[in-house]
N, C-alpha and C. Protein backbone atom coordinates (compact mmCIF):
# COMPACT_ATOMS: atom_id res chain seq x y z
N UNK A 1 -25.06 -18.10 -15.94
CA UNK A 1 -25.29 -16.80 -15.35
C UNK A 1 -26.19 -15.95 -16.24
N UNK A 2 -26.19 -16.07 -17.32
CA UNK A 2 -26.68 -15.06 -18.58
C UNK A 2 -27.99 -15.83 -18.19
N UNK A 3 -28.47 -16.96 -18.03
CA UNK A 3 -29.68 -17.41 -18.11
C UNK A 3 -30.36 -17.31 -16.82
N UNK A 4 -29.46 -17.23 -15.43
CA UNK A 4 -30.03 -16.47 -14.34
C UNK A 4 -30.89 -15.37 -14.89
N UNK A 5 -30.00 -14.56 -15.44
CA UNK A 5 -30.23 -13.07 -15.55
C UNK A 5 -31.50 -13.05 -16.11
N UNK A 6 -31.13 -13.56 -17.63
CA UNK A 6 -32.79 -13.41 -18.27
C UNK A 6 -34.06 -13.82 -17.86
N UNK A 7 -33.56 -15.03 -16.90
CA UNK A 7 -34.98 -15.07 -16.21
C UNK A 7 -35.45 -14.32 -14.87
N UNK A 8 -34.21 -13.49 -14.42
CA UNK A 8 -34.39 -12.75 -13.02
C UNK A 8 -34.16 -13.77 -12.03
N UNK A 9 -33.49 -14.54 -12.13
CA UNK A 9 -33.38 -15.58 -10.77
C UNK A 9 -31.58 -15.32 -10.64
N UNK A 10 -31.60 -14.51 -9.67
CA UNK A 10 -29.59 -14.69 -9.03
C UNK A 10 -30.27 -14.77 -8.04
N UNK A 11 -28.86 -15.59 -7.42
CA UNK A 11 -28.94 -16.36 -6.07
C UNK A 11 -28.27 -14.98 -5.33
N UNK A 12 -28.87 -15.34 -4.07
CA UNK A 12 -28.25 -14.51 -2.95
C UNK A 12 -26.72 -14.09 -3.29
N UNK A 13 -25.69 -14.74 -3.43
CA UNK A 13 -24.81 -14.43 -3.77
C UNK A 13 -24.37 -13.94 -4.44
N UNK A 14 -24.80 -14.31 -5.76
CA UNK A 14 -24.91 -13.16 -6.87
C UNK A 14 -25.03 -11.42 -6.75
N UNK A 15 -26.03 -11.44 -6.17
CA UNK A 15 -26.83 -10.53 -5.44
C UNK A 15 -25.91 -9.86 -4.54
N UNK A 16 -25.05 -10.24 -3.88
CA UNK A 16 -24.58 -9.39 -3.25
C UNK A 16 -23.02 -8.81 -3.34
N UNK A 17 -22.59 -9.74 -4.54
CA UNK A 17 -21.16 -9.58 -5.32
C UNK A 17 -21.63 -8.33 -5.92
N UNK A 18 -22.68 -8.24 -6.32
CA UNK A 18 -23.56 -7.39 -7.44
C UNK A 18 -23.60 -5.61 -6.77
N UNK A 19 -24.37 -6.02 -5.38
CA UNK A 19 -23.80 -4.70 -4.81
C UNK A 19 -22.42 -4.54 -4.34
N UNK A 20 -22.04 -5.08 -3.79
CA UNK A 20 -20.70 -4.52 -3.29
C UNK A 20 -19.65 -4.16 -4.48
N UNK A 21 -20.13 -4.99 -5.85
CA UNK A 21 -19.15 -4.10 -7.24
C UNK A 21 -19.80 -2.73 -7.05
N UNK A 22 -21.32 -2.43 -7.25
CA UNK A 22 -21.37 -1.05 -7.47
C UNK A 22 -21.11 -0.57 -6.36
N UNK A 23 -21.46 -0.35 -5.51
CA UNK A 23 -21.08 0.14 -3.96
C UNK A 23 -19.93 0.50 -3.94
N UNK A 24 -18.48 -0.29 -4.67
CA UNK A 24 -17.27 0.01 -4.29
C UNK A 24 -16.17 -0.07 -5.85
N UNK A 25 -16.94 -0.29 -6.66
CA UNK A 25 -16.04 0.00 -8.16
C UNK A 25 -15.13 -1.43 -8.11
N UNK A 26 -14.98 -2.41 -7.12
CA UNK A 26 -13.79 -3.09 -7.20
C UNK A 26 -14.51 -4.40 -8.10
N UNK A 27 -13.11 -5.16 -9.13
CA UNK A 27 -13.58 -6.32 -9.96
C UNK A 27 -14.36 -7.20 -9.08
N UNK A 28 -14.80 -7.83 -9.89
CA UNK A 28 -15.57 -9.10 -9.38
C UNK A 28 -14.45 -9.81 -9.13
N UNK A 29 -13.42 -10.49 -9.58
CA UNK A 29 -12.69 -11.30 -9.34
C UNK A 29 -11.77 -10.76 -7.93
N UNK A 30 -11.89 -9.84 -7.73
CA UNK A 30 -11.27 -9.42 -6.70
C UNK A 30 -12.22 -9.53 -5.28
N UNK A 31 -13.77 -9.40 -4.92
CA UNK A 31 -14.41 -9.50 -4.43
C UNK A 31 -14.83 -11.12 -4.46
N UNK A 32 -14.64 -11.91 -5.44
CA UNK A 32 -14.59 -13.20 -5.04
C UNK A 32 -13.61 -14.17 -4.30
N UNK A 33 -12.03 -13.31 -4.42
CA UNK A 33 -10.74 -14.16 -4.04
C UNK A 33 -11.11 -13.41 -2.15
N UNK A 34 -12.01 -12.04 -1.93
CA UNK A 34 -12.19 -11.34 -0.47
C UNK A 34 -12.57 -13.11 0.02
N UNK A 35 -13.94 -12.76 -1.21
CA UNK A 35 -14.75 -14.10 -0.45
C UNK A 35 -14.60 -14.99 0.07
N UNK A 36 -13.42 -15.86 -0.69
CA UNK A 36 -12.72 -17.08 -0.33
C UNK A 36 -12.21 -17.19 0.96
N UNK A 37 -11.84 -16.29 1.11
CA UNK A 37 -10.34 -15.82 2.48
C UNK A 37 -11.40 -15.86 3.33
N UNK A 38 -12.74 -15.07 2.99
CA UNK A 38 -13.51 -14.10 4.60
C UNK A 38 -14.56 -15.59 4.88
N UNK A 39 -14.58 -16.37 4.19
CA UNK A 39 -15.53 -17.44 4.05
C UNK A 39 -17.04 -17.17 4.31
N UNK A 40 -17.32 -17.42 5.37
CA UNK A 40 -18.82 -17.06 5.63
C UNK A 40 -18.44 -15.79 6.36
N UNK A 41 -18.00 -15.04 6.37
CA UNK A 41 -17.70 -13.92 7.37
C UNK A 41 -18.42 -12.44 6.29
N UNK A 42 -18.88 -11.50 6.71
CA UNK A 42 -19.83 -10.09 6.53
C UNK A 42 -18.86 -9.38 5.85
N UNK A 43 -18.99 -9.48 4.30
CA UNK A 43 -18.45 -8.20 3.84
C UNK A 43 -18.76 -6.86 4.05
N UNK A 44 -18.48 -5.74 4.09
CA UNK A 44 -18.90 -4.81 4.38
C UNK A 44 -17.90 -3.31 3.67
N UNK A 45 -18.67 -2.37 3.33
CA UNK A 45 -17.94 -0.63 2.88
C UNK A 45 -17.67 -0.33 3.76
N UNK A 46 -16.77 0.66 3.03
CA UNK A 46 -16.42 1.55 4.33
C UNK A 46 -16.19 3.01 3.42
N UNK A 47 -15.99 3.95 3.99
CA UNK A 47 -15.24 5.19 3.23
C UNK A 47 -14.16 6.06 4.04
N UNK A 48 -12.58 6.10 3.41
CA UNK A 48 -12.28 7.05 4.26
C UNK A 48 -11.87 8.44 3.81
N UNK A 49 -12.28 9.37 3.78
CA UNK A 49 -12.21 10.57 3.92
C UNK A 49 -10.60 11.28 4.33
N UNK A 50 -9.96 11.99 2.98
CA UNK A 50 -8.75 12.67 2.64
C UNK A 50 -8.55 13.51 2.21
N UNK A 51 -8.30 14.71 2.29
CA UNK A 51 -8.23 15.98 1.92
C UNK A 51 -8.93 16.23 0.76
N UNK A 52 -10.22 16.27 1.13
CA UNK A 52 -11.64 16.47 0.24
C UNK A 52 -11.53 15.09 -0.93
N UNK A 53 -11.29 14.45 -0.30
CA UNK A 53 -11.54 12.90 -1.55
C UNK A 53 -11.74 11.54 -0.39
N UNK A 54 -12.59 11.13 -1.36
CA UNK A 54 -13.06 9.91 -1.28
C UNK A 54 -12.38 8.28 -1.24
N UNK A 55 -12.06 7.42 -0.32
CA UNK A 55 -11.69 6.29 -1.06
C UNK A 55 -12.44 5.44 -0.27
N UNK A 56 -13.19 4.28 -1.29
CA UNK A 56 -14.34 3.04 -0.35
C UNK A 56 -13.30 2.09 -0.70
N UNK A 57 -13.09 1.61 0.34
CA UNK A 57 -12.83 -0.10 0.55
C UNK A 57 -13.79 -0.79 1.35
N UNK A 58 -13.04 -2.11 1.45
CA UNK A 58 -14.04 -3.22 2.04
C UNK A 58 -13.17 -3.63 2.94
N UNK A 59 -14.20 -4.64 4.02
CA UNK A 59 -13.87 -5.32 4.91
C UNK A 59 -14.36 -5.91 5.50
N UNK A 60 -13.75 -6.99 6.45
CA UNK A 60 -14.39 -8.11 6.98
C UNK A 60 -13.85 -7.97 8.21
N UNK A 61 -14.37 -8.73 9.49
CA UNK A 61 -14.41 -8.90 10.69
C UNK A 61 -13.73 -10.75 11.05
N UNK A 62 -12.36 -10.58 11.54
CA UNK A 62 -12.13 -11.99 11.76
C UNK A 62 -11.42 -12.23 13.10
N UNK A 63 -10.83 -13.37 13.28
CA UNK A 63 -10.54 -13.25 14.56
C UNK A 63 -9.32 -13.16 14.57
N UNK A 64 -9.02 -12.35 15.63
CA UNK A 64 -7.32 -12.05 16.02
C UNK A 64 -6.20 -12.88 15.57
N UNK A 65 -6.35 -13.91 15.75
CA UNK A 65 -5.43 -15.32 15.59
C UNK A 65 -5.42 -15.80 14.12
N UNK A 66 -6.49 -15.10 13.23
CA UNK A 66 -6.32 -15.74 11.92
C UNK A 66 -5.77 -14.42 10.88
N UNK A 67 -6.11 -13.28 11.67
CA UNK A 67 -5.60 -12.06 10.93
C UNK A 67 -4.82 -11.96 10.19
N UNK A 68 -3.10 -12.37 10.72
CA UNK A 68 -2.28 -12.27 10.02
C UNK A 68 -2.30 -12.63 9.06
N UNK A 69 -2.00 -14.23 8.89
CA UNK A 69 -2.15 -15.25 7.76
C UNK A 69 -3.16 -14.87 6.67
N UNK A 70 -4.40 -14.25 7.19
CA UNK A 70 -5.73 -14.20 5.91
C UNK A 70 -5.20 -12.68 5.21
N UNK A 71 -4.50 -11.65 6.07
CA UNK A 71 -4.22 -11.02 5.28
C UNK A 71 -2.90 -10.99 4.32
N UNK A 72 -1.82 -11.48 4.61
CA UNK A 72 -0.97 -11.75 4.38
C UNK A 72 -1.10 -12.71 3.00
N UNK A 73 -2.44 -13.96 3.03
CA UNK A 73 -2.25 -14.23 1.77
C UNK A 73 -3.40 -13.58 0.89
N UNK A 74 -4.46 -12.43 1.50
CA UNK A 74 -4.85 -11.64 0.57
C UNK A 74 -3.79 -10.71 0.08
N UNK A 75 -2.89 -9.89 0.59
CA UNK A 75 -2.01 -9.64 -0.28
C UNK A 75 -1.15 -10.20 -1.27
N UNK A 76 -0.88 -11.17 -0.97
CA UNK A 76 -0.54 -12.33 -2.73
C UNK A 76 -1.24 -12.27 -3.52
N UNK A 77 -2.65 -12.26 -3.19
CA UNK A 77 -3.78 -12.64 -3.86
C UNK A 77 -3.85 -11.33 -4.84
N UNK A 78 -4.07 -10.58 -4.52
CA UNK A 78 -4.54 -9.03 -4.70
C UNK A 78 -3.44 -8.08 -5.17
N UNK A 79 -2.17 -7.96 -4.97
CA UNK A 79 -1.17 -6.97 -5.20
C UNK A 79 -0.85 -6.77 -6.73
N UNK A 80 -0.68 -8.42 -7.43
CA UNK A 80 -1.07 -7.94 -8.92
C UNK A 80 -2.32 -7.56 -9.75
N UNK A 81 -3.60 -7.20 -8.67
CA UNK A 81 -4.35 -7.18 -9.44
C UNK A 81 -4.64 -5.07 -8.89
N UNK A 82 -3.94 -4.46 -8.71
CA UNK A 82 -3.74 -3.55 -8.11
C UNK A 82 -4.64 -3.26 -6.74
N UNK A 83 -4.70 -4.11 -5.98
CA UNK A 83 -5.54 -3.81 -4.37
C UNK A 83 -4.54 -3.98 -3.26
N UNK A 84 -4.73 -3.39 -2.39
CA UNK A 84 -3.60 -3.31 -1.02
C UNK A 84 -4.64 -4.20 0.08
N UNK A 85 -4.50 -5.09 0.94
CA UNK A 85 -4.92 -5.34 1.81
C UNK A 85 -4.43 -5.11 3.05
N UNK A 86 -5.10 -4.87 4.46
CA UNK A 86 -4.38 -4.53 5.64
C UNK A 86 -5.27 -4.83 6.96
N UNK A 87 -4.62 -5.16 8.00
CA UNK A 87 -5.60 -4.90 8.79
C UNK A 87 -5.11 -4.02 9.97
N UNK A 88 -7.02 -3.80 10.80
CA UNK A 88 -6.72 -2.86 11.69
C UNK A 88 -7.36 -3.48 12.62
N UNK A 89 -7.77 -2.67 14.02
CA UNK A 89 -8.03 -3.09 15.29
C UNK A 89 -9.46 -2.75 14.47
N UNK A 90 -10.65 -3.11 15.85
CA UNK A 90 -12.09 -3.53 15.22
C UNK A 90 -12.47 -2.89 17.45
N UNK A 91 -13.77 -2.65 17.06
CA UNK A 91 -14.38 -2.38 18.21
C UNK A 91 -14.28 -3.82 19.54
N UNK A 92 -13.90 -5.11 19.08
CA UNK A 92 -13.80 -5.88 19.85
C UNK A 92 -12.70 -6.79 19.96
N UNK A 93 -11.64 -6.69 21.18
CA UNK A 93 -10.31 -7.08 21.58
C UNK A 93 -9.91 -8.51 20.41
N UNK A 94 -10.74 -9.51 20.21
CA UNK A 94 -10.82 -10.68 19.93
C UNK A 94 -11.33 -10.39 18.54
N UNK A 95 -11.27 -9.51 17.68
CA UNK A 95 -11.18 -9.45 16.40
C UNK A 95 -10.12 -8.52 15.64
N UNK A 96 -10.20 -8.48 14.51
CA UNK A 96 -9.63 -7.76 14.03
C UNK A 96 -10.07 -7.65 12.42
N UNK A 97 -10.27 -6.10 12.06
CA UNK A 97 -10.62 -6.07 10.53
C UNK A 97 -9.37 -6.04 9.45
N UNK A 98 -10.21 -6.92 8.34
CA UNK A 98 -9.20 -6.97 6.95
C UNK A 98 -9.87 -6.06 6.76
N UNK A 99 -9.20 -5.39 6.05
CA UNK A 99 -9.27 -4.10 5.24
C UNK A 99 -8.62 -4.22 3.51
N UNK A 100 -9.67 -3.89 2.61
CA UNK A 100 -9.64 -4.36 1.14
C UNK A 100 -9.52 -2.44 0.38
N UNK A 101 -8.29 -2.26 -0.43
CA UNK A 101 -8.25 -0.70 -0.76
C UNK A 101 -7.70 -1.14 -2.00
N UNK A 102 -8.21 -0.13 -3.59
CA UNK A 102 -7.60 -0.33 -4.64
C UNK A 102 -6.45 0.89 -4.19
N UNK A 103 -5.36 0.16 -5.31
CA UNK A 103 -4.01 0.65 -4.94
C UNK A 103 -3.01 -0.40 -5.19
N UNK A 104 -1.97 0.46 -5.47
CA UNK A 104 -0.45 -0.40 -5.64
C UNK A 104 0.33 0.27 -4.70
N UNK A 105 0.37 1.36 -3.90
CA UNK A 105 1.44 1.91 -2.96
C UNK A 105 1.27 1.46 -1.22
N UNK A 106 1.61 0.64 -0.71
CA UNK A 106 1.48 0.54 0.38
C UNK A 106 1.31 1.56 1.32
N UNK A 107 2.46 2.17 1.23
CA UNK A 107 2.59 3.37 1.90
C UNK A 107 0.88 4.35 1.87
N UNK A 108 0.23 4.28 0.81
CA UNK A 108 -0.60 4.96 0.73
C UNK A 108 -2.08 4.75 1.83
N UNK A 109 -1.82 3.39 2.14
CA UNK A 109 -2.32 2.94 3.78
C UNK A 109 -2.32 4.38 4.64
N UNK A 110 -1.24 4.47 5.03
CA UNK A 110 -0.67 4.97 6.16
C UNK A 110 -1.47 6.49 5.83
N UNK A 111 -0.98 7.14 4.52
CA UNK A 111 -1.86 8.12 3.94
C UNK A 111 -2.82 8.37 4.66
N UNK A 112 -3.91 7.64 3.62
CA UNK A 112 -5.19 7.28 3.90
C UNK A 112 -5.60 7.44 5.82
N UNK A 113 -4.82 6.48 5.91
CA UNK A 113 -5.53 6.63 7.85
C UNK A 113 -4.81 7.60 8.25
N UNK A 114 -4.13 8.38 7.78
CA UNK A 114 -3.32 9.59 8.75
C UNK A 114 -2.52 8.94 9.70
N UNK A 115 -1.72 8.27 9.28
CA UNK A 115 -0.25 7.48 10.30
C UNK A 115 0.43 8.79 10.78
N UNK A 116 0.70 9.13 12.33
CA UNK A 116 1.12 10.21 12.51
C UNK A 116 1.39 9.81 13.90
N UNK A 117 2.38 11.18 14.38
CA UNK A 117 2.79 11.19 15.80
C UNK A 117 2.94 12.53 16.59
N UNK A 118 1.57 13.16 16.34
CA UNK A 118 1.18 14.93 16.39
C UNK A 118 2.12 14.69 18.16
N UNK A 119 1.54 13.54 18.90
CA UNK A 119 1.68 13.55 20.14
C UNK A 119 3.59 14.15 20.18
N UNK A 120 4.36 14.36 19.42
CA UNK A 120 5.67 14.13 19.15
C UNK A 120 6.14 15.14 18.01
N UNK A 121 5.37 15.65 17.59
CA UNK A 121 5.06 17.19 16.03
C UNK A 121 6.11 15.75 15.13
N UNK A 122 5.80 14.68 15.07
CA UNK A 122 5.82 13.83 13.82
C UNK A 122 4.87 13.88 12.99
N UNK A 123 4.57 14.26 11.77
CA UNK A 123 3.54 14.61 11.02
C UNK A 123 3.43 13.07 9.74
N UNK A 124 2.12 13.01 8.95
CA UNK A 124 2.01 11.95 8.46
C UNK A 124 2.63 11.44 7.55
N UNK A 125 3.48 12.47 6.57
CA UNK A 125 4.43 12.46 5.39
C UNK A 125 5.92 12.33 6.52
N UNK A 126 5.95 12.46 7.65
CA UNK A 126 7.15 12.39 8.01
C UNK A 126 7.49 11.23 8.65
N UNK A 127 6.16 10.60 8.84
CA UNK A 127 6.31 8.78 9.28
C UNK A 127 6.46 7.67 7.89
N UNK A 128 5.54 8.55 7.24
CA UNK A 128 5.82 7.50 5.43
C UNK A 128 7.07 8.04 5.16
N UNK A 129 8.43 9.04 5.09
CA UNK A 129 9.42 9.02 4.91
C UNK A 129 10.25 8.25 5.64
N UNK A 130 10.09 8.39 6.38
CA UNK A 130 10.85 7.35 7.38
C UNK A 130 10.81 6.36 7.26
N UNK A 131 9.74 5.16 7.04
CA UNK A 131 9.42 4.01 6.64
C UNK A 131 9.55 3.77 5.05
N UNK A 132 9.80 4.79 4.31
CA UNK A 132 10.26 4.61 3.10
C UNK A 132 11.59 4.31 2.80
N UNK A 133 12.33 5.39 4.09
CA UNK A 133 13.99 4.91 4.33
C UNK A 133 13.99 3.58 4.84
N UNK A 134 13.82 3.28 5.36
CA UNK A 134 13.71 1.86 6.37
C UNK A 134 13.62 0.56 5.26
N UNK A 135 12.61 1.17 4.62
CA UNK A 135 12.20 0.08 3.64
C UNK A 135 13.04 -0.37 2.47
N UNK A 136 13.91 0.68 2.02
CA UNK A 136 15.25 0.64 0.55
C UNK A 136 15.99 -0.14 1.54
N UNK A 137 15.98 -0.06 2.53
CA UNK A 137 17.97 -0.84 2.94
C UNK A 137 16.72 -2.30 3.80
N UNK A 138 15.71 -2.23 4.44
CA UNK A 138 15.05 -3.77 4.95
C UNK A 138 13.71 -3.85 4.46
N UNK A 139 13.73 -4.35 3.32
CA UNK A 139 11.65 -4.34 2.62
C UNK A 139 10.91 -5.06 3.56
N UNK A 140 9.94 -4.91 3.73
CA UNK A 140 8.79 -4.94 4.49
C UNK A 140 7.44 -4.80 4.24
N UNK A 141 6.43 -5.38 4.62
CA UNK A 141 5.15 -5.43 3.83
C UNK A 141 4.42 -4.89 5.10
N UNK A 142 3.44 -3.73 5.20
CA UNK A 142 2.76 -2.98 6.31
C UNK A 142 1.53 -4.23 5.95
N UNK A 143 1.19 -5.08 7.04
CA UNK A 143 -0.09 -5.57 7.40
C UNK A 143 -1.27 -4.64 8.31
């Protein structure tokens, strides 16, 4: 790699581990274990926006049927290295996005996207309490 460098030759791949570290602050080793899981599949940023703060994660586009499982063992993968993985719905029925966030609090998911039930004056700290109770007496992992 050092001899890539000095001569200016990284491979595409290189190259694009390269942005998505700066783009998103997350390790390399953590953006390589994404890799593994997303295989040939489009990494991609994202940002979501929280009471005037910032948080970028990543994500990939996969199909419905493999969702669970790929996220489920990116969270093995990732939980000791402090990253939360999750997924969500995606603009098309037959996919679904992994979603890559530094973090150790699950709950902080729910945060982040504003988990709420205004439709009901359930507010977003009052659905993460609830699922916090839920969770001391039956643990549970939010995919």
């Amino acid at each position: 790699m050092v001899l890539k460098r000095l001569f200016g030759i990284l491979s595409k791949q290189d190259n694009e581990i390269g942005k998505i570290t700066k783009e998103t602050g997350f390790d390399v080793e953590v953006i390589n274990i994404v890799k593994e899981v997303a295989l040939h599949k489009q990494l991609q940023t994202y940002i979501l926006d929280h009471n005037d703060q910032q948080t970028v994660g990543l994500f990939f586009l996969t199909y419905k049927e493999d969702a669970e499982y790929e996220v489920l063992g990116l969270q093995s993968e990732l939980e000791h290295l402090g990253y939360l993985s999750y997924m969500s719905d995606s603009e098309n029925d037959d996919n679904r996005k992994i979603n890559i966030l530094k973090g150790t609090d699950q709950f902080e998911i729910l945060k982040l996207l504003q988990t709420n039930g205004d439709n009901h004056d359930i507010s977003n700290s009052d659905v993460i309490a609830r699922l916090k109770q839920w969770h001391n007496h039956y643990p549970f992992s939010i995919i």
